[in-house]
Protein backbone atom coordinates (compact mmCIF):
# COMPACT_ATOMS: atom_id res chain seq x y z
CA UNK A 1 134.94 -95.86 201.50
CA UNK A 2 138.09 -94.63 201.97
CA UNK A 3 140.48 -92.86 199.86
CA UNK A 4 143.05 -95.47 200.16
CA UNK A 5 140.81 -97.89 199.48
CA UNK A 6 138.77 -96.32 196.92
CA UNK A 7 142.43 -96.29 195.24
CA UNK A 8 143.19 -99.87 195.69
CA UNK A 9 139.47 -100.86 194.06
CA UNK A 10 140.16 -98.41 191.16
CA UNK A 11 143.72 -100.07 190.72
CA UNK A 12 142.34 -103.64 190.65
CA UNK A 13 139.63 -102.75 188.31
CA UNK A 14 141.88 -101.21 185.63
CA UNK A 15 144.18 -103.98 185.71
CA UNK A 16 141.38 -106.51 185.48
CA UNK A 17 140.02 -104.86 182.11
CA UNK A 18 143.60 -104.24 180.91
CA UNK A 19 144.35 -107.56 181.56
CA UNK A 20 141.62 -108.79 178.85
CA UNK A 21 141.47 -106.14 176.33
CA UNK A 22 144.74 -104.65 175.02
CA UNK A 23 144.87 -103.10 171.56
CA UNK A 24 147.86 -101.77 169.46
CA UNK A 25 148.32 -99.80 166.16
CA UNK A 26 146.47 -101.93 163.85
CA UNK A 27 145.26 -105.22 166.37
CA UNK A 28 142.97 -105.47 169.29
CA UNK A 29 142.83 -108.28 171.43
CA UNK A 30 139.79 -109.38 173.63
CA UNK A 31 136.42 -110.71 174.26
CA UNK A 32 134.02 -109.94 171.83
CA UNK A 33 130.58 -108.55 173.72
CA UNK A 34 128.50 -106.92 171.15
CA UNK A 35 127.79 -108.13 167.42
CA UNK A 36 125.85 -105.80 165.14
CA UNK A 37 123.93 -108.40 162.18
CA UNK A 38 123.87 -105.67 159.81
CA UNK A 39 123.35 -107.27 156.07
CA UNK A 40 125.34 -104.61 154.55
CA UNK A 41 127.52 -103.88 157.62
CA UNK A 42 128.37 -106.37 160.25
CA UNK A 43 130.30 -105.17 163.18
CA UNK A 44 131.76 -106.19 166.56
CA UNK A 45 133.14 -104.38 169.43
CA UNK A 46 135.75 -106.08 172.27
CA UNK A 47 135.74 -105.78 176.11
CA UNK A 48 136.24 -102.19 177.24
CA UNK A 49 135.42 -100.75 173.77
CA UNK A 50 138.45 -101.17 172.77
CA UNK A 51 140.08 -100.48 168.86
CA UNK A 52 143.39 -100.37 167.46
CA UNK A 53 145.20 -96.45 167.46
CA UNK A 54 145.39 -96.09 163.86
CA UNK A 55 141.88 -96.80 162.92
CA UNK A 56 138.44 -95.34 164.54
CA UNK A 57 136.23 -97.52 166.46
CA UNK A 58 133.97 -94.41 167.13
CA UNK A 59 132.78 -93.58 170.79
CA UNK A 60 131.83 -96.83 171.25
CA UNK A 61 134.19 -99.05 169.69
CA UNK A 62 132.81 -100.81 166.60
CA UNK A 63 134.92 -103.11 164.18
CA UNK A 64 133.51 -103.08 161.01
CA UNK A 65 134.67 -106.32 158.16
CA UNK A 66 136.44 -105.34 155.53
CA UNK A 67 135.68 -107.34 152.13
CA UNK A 68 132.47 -108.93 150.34
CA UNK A 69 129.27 -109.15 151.54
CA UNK A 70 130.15 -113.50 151.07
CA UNK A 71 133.55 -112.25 152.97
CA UNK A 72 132.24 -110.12 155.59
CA UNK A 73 129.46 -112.63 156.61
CA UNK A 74 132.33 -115.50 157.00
CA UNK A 75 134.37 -113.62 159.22
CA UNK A 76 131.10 -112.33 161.25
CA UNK A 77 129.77 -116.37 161.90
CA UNK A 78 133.48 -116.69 163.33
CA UNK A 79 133.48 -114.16 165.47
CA UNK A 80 130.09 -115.33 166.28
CA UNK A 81 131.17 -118.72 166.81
CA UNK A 82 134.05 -117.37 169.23
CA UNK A 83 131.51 -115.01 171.27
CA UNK A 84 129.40 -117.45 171.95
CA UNK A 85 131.99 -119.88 173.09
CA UNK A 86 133.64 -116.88 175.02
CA UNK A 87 137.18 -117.21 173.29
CA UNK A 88 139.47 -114.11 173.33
CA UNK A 89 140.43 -113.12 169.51
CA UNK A 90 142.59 -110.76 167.83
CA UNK A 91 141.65 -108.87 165.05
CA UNK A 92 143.75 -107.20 162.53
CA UNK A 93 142.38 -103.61 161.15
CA UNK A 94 143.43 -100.67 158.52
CA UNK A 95 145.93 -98.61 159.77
CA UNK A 96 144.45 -95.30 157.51
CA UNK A 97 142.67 -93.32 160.70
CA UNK A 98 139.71 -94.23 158.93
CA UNK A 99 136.56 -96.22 160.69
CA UNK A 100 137.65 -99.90 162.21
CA UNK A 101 137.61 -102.28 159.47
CA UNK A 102 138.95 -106.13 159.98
CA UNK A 103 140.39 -108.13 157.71
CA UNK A 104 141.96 -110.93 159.72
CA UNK A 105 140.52 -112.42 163.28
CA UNK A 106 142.16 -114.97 165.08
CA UNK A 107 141.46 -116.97 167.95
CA UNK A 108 144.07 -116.22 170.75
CA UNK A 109 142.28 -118.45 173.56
CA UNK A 110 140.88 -121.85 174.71
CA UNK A 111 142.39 -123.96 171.98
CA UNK A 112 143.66 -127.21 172.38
């Protein structure tokens, strides 16, 4: 493969995976592709890894639930519900540089 076109695949990749995961201080919007079913600790992580700039997703991008164990399960069967149904969300995190927690997700595709 060429350079040029070694460039040009590169290029269309990244804006293909920017295109469905963007994040910002304290959101992240994408597909959800992993779900951890931890009872104490339920997580998720988004397309590319992704996690907002002011919190810590880790190396590999986790989103932990902030709240309740009743709290924390409610918000995991959504995002459940939305992975399944392959429905981009956006989650709302701490801002404290801590590790990823969400307290808000909301379904930003496929309605209606």
């Amino acid at each position: 493969m060429t350079s040029i076109a070694f460039r040009a695949l590169f290029f269309t990749i990244i804006l293909t995976v920017c295109k469905f995961a963007t994040a910002g201080s304290t959101w992240a919007s994408g597909k959800i592709t992993s779900l951890l079913a931890s009872g104490a600790e339920p997580a998720i992580r988004l397309a590319g890894n992704i996690s907002p700039e002011d919190c810590s997703g880790g190396k590999y991008g986790w989103l932990y639930f902030e709240g309740s164990a009743e709290e924390k399960n409610r918000v995991y069967a959504t995002a459940l519900a939305m992975s399944l149904s392959n429905k981009t969300v956006t989650v709302y995190t701490n801002g404290d540089g801590q590790r990823c927690r969400i307290s808000n997700i909301q379904i930003t595709s496929g309605l209606g």
